[in-house]
C-alpha atoms as a PDB file:
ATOM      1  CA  UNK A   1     -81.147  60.423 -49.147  1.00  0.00           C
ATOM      2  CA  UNK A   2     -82.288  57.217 -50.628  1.00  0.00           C
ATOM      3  CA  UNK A   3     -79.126  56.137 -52.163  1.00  0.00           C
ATOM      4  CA  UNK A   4     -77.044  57.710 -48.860  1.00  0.00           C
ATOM      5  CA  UNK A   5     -79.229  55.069 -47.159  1.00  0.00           C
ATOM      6  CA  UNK A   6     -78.552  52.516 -48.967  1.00  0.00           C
ATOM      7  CA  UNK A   7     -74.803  52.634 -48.706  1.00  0.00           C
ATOM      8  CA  UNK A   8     -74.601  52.640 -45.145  1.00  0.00           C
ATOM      9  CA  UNK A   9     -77.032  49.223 -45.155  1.00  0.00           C
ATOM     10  CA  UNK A  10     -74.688  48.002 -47.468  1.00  0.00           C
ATOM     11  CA  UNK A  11     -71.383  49.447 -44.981  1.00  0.00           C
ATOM     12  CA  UNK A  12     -73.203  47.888 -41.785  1.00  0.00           C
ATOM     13  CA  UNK A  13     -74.203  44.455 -43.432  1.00  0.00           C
ATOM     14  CA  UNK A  14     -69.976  44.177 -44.581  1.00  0.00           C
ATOM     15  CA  UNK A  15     -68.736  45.076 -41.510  1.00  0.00           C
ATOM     16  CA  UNK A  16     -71.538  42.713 -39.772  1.00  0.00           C
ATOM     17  CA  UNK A  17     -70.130  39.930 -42.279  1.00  0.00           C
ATOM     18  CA  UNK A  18     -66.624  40.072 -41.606  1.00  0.00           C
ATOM     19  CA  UNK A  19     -67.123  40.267 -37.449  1.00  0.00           C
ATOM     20  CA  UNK A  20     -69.171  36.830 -37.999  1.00  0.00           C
ATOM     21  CA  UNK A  21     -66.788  35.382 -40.746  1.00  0.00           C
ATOM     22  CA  UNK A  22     -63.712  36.132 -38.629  1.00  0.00           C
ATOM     23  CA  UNK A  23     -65.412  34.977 -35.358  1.00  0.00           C
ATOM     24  CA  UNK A  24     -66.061  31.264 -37.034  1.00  0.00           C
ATOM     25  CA  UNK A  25     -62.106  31.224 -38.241  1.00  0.00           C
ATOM     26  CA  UNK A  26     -61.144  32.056 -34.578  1.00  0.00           C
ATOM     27  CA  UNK A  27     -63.276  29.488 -33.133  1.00  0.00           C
ATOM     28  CA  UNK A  28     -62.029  26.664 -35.660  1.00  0.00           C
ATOM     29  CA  UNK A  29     -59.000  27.809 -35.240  1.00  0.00           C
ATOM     30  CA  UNK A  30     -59.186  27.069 -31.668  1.00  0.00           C
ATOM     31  CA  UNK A  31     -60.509  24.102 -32.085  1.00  0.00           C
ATOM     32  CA  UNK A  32     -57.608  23.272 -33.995  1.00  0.00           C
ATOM     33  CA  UNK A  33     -55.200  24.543 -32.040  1.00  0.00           C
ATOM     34  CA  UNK A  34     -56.662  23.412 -28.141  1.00  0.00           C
ATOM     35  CA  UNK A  35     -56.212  19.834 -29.238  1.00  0.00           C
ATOM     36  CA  UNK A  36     -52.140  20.033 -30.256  1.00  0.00           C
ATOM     37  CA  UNK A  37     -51.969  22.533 -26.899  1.00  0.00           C
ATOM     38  CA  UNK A  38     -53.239  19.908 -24.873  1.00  0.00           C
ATOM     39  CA  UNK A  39     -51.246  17.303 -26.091  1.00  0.00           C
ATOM     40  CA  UNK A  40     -48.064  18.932 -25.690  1.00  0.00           C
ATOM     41  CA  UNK A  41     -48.562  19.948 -21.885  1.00  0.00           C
ATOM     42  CA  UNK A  42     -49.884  16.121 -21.495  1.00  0.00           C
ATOM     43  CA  UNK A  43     -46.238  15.123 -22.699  1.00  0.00           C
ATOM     44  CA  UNK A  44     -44.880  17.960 -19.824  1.00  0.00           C
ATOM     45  CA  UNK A  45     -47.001  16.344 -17.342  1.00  0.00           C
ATOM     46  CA  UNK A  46     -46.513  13.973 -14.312  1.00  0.00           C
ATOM     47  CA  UNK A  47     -48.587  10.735 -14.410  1.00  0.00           C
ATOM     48  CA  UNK A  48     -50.781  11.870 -10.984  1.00  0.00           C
ATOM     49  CA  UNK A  49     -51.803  15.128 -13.075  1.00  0.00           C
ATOM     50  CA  UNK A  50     -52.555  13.795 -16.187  1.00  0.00           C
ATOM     51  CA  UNK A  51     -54.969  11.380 -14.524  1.00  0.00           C
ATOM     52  CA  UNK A  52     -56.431  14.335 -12.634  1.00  0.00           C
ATOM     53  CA  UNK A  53     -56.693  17.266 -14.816  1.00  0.00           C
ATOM     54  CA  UNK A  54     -59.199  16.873 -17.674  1.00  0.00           C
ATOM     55  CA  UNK A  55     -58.611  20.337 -19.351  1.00  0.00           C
ATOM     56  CA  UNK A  56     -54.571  20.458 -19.457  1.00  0.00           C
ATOM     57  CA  UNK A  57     -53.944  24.765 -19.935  1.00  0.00           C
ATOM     58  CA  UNK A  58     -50.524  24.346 -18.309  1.00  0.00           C
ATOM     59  CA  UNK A  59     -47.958  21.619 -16.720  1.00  0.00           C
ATOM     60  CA  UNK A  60     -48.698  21.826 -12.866  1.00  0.00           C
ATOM     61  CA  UNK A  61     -44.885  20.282 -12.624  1.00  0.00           C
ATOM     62  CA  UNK A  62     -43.371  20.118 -15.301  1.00  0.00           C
ATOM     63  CA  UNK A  63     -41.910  16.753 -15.848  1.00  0.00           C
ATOM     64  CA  UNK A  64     -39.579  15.558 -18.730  1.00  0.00           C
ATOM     65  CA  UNK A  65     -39.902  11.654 -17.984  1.00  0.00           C
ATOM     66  CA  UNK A  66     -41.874  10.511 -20.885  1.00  0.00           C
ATOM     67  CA  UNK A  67     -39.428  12.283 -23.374  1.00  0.00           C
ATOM     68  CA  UNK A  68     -36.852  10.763 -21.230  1.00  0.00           C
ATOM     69  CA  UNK A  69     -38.286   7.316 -21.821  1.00  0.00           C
ATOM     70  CA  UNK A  70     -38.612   7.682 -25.519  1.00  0.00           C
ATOM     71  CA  UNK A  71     -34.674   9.121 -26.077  1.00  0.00           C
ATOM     72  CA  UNK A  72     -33.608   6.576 -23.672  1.00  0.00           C
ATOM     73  CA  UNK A  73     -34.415   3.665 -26.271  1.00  0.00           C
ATOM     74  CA  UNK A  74     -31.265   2.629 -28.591  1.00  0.00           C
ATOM     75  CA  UNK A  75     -32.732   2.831 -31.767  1.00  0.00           C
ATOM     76  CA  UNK A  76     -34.184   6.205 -31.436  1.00  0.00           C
ATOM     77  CA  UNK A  77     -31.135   7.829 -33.650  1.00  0.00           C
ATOM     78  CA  UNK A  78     -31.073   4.288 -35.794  1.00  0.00           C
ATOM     79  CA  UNK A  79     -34.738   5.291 -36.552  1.00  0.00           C
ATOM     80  CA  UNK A  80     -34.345   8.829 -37.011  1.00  0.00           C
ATOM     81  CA  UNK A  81     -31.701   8.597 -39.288  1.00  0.00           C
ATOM     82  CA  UNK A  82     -33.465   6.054 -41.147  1.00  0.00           C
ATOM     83  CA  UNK A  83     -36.834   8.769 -42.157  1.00  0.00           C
ATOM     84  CA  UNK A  84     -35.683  11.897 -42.417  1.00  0.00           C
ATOM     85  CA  UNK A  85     -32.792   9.460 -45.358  1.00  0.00           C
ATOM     86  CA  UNK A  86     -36.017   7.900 -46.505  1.00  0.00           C
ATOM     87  CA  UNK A  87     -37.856  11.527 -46.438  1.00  0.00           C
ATOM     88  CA  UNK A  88     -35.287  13.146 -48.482  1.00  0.00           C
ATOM     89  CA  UNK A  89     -34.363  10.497 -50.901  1.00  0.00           C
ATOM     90  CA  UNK A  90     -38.317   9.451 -51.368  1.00  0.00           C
ATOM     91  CA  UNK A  91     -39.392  12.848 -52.175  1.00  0.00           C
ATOM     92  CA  UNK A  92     -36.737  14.064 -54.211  1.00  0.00           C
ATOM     93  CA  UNK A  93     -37.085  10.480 -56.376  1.00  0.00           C
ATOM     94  CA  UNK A  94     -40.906  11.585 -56.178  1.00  0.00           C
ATOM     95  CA  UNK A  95     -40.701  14.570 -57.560  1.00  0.00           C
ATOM     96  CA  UNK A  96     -38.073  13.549 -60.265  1.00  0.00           C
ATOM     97  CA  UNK A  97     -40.463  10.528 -61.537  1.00  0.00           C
ATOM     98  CA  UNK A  98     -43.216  12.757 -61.276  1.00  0.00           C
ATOM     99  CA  UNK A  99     -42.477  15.995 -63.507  1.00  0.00           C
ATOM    100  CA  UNK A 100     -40.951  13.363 -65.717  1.00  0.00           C
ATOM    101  CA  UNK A 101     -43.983  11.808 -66.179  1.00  0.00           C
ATOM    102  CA  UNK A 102     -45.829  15.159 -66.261  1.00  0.00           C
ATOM    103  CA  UNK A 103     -43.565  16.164 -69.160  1.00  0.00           C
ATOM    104  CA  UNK A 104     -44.135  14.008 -71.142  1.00  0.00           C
ATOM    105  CA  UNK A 105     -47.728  13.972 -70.973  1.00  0.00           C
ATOM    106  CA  UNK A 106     -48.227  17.545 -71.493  1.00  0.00           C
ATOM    107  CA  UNK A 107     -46.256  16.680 -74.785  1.00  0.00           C
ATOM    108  CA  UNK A 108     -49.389  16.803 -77.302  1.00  0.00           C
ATOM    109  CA  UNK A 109     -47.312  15.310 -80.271  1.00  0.00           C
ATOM    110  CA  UNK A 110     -46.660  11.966 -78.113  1.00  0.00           C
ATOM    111  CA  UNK A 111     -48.668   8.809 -79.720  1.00  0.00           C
ATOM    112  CA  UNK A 112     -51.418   7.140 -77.321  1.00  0.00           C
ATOM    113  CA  UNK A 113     -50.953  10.207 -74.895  1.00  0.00           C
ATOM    114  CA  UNK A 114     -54.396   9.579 -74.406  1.00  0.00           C
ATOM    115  CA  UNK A 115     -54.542   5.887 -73.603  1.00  0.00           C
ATOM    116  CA  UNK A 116     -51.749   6.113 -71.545  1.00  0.00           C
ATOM    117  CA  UNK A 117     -53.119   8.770 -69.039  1.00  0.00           C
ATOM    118  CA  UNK A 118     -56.114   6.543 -68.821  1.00  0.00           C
ATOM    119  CA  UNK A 119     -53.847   3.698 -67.846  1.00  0.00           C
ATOM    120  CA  UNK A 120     -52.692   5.633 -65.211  1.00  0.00           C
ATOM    121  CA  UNK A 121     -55.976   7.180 -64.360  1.00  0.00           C
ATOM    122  CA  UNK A 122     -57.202   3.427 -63.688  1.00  0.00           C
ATOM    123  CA  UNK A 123     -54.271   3.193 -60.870  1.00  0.00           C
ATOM    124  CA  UNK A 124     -56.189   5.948 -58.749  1.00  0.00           C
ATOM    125  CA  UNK A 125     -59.338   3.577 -58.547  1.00  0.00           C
ATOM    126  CA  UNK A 126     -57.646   0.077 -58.209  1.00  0.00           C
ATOM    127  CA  UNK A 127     -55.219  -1.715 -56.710  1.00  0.00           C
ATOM    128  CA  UNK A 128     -53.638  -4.695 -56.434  1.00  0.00           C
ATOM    129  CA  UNK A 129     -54.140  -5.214 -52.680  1.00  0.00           C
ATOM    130  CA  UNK A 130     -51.812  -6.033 -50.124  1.00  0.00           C
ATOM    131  CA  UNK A 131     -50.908  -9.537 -51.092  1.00  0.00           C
ATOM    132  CA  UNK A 132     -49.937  -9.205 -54.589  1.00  0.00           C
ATOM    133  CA  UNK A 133     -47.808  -6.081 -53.466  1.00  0.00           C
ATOM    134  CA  UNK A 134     -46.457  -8.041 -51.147  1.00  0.00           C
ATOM    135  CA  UNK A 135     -45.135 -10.782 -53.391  1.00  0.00           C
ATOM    136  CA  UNK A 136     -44.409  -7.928 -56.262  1.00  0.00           C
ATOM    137  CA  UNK A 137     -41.957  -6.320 -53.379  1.00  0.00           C
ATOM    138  CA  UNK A 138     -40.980 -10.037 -52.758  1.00  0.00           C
ATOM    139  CA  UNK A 139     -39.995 -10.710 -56.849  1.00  0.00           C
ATOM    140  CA  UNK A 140     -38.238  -7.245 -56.579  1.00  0.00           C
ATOM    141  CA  UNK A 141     -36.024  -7.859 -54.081  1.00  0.00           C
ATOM    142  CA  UNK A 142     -36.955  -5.345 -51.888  1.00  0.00           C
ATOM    143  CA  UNK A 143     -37.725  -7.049 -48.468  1.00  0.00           C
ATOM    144  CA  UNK A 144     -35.816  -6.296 -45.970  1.00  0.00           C
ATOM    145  CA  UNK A 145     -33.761  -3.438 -48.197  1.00  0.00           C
ATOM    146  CA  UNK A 146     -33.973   0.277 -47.427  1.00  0.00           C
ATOM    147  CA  UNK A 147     -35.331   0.708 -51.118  1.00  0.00           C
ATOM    148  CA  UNK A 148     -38.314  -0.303 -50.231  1.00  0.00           C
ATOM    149  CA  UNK A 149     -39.172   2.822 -48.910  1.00  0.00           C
ATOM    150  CA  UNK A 150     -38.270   4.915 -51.818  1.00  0.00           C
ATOM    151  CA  UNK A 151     -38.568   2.818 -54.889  1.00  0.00           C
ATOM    152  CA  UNK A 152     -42.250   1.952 -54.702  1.00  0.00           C
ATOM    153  CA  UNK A 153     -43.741   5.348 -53.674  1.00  0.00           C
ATOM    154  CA  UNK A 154     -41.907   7.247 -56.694  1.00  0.00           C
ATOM    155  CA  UNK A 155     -45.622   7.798 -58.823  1.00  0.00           C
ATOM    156  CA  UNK A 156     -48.503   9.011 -58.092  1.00  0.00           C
ATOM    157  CA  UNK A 157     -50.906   9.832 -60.714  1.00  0.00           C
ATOM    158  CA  UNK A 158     -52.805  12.354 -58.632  1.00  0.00           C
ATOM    159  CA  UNK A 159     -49.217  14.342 -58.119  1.00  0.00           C
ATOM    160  CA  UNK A 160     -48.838  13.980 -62.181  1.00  0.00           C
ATOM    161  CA  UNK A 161     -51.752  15.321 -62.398  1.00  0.00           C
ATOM    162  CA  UNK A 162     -51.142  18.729 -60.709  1.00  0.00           C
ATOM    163  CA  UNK A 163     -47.693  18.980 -62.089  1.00  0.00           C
ATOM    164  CA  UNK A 164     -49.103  18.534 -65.626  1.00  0.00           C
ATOM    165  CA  UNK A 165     -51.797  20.938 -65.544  1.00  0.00           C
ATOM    166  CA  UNK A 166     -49.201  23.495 -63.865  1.00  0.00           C
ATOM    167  CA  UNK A 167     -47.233  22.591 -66.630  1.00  0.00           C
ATOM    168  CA  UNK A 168     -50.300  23.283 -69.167  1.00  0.00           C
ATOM    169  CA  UNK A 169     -50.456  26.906 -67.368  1.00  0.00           C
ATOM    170  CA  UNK A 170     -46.678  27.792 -68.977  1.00  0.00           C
ATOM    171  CA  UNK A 171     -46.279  29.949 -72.038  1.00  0.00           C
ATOM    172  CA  UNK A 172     -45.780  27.026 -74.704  1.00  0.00           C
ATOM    173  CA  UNK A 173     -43.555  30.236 -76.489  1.00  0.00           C
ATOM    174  CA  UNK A 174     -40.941  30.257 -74.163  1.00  0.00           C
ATOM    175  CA  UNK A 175     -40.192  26.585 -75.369  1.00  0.00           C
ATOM    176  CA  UNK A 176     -40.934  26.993 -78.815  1.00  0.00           C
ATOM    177  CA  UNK A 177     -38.297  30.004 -78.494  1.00  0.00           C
ATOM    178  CA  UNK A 178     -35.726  27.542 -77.176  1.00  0.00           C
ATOM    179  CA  UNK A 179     -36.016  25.119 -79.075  1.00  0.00           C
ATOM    180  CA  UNK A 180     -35.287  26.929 -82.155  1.00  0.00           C
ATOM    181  CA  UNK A 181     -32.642  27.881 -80.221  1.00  0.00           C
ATOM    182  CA  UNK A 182     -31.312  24.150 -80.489  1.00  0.00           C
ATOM    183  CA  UNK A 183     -32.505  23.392 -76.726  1.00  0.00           C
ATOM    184  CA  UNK A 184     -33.613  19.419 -76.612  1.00  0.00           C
ATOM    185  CA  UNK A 185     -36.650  18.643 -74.519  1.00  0.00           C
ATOM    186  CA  UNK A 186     -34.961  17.546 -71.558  1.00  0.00           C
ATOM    187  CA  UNK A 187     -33.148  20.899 -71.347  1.00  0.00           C
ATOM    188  CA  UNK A 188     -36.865  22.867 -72.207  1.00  0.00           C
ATOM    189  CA  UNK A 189     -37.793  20.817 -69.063  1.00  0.00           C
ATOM    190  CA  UNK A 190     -34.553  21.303 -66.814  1.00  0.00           C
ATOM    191  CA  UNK A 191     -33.623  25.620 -67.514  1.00  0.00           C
ATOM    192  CA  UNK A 192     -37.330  26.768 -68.033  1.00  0.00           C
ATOM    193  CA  UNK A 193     -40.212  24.315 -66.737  1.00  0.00           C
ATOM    194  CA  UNK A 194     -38.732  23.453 -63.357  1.00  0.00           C
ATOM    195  CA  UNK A 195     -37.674  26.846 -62.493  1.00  0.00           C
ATOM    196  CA  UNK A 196     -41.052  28.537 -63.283  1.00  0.00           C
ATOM    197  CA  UNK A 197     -42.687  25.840 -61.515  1.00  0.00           C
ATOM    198  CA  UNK A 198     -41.245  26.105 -58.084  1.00  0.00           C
ATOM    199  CA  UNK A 199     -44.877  26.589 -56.223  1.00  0.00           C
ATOM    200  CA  UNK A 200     -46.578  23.635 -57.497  1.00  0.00           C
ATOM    201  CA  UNK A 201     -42.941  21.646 -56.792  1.00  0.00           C
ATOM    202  CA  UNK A 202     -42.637  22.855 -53.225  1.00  0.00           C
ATOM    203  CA  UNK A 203     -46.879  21.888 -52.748  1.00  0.00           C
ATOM    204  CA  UNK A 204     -46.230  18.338 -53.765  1.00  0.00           C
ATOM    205  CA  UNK A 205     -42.871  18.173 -52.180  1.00  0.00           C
ATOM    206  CA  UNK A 206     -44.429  19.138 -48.819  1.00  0.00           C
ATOM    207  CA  UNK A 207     -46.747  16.617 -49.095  1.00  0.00           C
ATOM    208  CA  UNK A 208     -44.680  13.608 -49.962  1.00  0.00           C
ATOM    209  CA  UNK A 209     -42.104  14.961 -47.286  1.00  0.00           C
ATOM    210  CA  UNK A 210     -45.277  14.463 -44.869  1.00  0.00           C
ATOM    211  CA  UNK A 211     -46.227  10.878 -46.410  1.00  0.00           C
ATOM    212  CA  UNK A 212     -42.565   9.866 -45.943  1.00  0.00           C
ATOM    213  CA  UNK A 213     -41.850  10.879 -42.723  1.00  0.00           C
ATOM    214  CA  UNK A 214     -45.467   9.892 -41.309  1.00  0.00           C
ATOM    215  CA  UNK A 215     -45.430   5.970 -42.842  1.00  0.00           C
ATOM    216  CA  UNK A 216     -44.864   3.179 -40.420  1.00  0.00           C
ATOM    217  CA  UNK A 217     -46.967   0.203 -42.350  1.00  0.00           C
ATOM    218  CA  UNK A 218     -44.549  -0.298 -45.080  1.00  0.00           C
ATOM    219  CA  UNK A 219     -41.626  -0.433 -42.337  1.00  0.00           C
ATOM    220  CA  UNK A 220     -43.741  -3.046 -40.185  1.00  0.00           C
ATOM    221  CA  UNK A 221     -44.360  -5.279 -43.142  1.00  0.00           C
ATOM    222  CA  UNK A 222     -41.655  -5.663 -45.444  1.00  0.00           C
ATOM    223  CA  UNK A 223     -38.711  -4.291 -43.863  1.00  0.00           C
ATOM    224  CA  UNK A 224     -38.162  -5.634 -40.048  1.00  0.00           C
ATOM    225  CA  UNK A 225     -34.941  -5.783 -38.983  1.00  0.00           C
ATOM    226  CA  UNK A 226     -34.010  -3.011 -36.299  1.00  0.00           C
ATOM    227  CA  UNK A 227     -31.584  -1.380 -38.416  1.00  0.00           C
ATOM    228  CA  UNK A 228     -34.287  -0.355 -40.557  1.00  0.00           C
ATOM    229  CA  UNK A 229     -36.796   0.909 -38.188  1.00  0.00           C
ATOM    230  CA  UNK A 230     -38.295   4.213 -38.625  1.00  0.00           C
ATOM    231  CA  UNK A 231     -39.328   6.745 -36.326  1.00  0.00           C
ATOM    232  CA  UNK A 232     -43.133   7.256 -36.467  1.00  0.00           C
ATOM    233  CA  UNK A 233     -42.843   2.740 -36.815  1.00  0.00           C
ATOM    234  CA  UNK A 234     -40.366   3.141 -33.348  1.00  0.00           C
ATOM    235  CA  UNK A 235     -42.456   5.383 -31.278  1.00  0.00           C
ATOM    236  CA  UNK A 236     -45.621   3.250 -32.538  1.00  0.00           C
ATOM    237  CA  UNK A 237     -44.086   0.468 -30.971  1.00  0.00           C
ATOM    238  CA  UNK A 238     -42.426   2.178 -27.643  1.00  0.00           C
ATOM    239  CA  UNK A 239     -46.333   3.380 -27.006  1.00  0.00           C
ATOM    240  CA  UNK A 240     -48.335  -0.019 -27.792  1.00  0.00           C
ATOM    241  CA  UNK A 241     -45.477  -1.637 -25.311  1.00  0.00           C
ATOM    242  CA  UNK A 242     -46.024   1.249 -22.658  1.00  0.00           C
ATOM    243  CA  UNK A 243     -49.878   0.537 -23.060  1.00  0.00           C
ATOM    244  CA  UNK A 244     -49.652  -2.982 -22.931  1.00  0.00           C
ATOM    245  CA  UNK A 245     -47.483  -2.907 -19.440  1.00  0.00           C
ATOM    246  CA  UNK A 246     -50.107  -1.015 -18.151  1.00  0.00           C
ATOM    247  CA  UNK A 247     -52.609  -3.463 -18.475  1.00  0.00           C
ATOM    248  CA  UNK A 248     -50.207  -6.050 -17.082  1.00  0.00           C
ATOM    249  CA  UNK A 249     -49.240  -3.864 -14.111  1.00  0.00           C
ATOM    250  CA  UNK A 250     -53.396  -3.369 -13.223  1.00  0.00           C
ATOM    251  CA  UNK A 251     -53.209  -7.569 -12.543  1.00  0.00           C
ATOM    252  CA  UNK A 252     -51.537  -6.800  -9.085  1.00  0.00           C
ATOM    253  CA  UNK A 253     -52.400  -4.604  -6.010  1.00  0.00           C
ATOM    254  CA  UNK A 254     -48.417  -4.184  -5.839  1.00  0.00           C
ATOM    255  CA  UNK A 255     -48.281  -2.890  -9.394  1.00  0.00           C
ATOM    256  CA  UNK A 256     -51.495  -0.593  -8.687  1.00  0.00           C
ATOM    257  CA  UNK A 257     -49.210   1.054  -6.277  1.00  0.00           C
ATOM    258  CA  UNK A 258     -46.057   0.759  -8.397  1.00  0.00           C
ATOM    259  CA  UNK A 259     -47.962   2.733 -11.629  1.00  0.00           C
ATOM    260  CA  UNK A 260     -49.366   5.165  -9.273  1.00  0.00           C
ATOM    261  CA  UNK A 261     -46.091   6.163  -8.004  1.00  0.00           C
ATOM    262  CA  UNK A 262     -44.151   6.249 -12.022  1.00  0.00           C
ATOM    263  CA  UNK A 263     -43.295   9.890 -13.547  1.00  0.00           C
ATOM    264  CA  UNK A 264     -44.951   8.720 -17.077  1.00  0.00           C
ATOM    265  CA  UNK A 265     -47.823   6.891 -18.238  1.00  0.00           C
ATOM    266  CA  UNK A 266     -48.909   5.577 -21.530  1.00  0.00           C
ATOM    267  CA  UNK A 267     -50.998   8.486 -22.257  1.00  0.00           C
ATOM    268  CA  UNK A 268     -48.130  10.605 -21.389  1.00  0.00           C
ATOM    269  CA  UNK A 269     -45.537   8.846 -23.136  1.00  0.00           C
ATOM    270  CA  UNK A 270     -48.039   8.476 -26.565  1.00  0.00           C
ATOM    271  CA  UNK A 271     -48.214  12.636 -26.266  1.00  0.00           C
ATOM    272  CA  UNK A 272     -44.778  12.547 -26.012  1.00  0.00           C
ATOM    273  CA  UNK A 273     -44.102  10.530 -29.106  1.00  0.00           C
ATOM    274  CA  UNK A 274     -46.391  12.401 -30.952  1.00  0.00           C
ATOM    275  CA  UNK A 275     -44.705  16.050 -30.068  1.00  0.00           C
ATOM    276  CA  UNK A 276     -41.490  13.932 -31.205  1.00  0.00           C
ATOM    277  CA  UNK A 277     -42.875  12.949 -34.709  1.00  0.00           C
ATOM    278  CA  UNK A 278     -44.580  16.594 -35.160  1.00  0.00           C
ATOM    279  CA  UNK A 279     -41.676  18.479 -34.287  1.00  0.00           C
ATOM    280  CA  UNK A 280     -39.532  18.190 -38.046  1.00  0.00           C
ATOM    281  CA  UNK A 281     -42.666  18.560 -39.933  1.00  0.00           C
ATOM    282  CA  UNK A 282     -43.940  21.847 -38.457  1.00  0.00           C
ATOM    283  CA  UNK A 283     -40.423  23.389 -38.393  1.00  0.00           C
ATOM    284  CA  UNK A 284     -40.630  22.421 -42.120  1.00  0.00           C
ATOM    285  CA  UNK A 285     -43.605  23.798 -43.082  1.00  0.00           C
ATOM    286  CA  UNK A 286     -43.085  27.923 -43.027  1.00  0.00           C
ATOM    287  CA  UNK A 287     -40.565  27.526 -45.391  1.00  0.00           C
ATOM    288  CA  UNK A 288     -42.960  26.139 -48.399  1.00  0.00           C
ATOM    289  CA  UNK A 289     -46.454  27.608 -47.093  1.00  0.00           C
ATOM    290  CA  UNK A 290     -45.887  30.347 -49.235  1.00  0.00           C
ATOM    291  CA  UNK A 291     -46.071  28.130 -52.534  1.00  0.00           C
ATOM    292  CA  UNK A 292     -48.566  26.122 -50.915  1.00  0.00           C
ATOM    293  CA  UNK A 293     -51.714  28.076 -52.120  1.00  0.00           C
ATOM    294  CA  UNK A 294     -50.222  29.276 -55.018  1.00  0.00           C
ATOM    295  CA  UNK A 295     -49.175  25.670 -56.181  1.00  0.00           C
ATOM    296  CA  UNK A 296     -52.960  23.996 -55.083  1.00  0.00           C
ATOM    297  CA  UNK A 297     -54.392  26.376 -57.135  1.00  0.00           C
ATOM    298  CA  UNK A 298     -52.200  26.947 -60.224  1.00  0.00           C
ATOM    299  CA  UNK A 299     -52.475  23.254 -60.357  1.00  0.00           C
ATOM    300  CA  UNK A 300     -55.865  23.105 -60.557  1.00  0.00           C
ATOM    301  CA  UNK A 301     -56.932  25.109 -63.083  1.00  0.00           C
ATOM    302  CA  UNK A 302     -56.438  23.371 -66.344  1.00  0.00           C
ATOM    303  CA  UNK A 303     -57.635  19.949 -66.861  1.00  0.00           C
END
């Protein structure tokens, strides 16, 4: 009877743990979610009902203005064409300069394998600063030149890293077995390590994919003419222009009158930009969350 007892304690306290553990994951995930909802029936919305309705479940009218507004501007194809070019070409160069690097450093025959991760460990901690980066892009000859988004972001140590100790995680045979085959190391690297290392690949291919298409700095400070702009830099600048009329319409009774009777405001034409900019990434994303986990933690286990 004891022991009988005792199991269905141990039953009742499970069951009690899994109602409470599932309960928190739906309320974060709510509080995830209610944000992103919100914004996207703000960007649906007419100006008078976004100024009136605090908790936005659903567009009272829907209204397309503020999306109007934003594919209305010239550049907008200029600028998309411009990152998803810069999204593709950055990340692929990424992940090339990275599993190269990787590589080599999983190599335990290389001389000063050690000094030279530490070299690059001490580019995680410090940097130059904006100044001297700027006159290094400057020297380059990268100002003003679409390279400028691809060349400069092609390392990161913290990527290395995970490659490398995904690369650790391989059967060292399987090489060993090709190279006495007459394989070189390049060709170890190109028909075994790359396609047994697909999850860890896709994980830090999402997120430079992300970086890329999300960066708007570099664009605003070394590359500025318009036939360079970017997307996330373009719909920056359409929003801190719709803001800034705003405040310059407020000066007059007339213009009082005038904003009260437009289809968009700034708030709606920000959620509108942002719904714009989202859109690519999440329609992206199924396709490599299944090597997401897989790579984050493969990657993680060997040091």
């Amino acid at each position: 009877m004891v022991k009988k007892r005792t199991r269905i304690r141990a039953s009742f306290g499970s069951r009690l743990f899994d109602v409470v553990n599932y309960s928190l994951i739906v309320v974060f995930c709510i509080t995830i979610l209610f944000p992103l909802w919100d914004l996207i029936v703000i960007s649906f919305s007419r100006a008078e009902d976004v100024s009136i309705i605090r908790t936005n479940l659903w567009p009272k009218v829907w209204c397309f203005d503020a999306y109007a507004y934003c594919f209305n501007n010239p550049l907008l194809g200029v600028a998309f064409c411009n990152s998803i070019l810069r999204t593709v070409l950055g990340s692929v160069y990424h992940l090339i300069v990275c599993c190269l690097a990787a590589y080599a450093l999983t190599r335990t025959q290389m001389p000063f394998r050690k000094t030279i991760t530490m070299i690059f460990l001490f580019t995680m901690f410090f940097s130059g600063g904006l100044i001297p980066t700027y006159l290094n892009i400057k020297q380059l000859g990268l100002l003003d030149n679409f390279w400028v988004y691809v060349l400069p972001t092609g390392f990161s140590m913290y990527n290395t890293i995970i490659i490398r100790n995904y690369f650790f995680s391989i059967d060292r045979a399987m090489e060993e077995s090709a190279t006495i085959d007459g394989a070189s190391m390049l060709q170890v690297m190109y028909k075994i390590i790359i396609p047994l290392s697909t999850p860890v690949l896709a994980t830090v291919g999402l997120w430079q994919m992300v970086g890329q298409w999300n960066a708007w700095f570099d664009n605003m400070i070394y590359a500025r003419p318009e036939k360079l702009i970017t997307l996330q830099y373009l719909l920056r600048r359409m929003s801190v222009n719709a803001a800034q009329l705003q405040d310059e319409a407020a000066m007059t009774m007339q213009a009082v009158f005038d904003q009260t009777a437009a289809a968009y405001t700034p708030d709606t034409i920000i959620a509108a930009t942002t719904v714009i900019v989202l859109l690519p990434i999440v329609c992206v994303y199924p396709f490599l969350q299944r090597y997401f986990v897989k790579g984050i933690m493969l990657g993680a286990i060997k040091g």
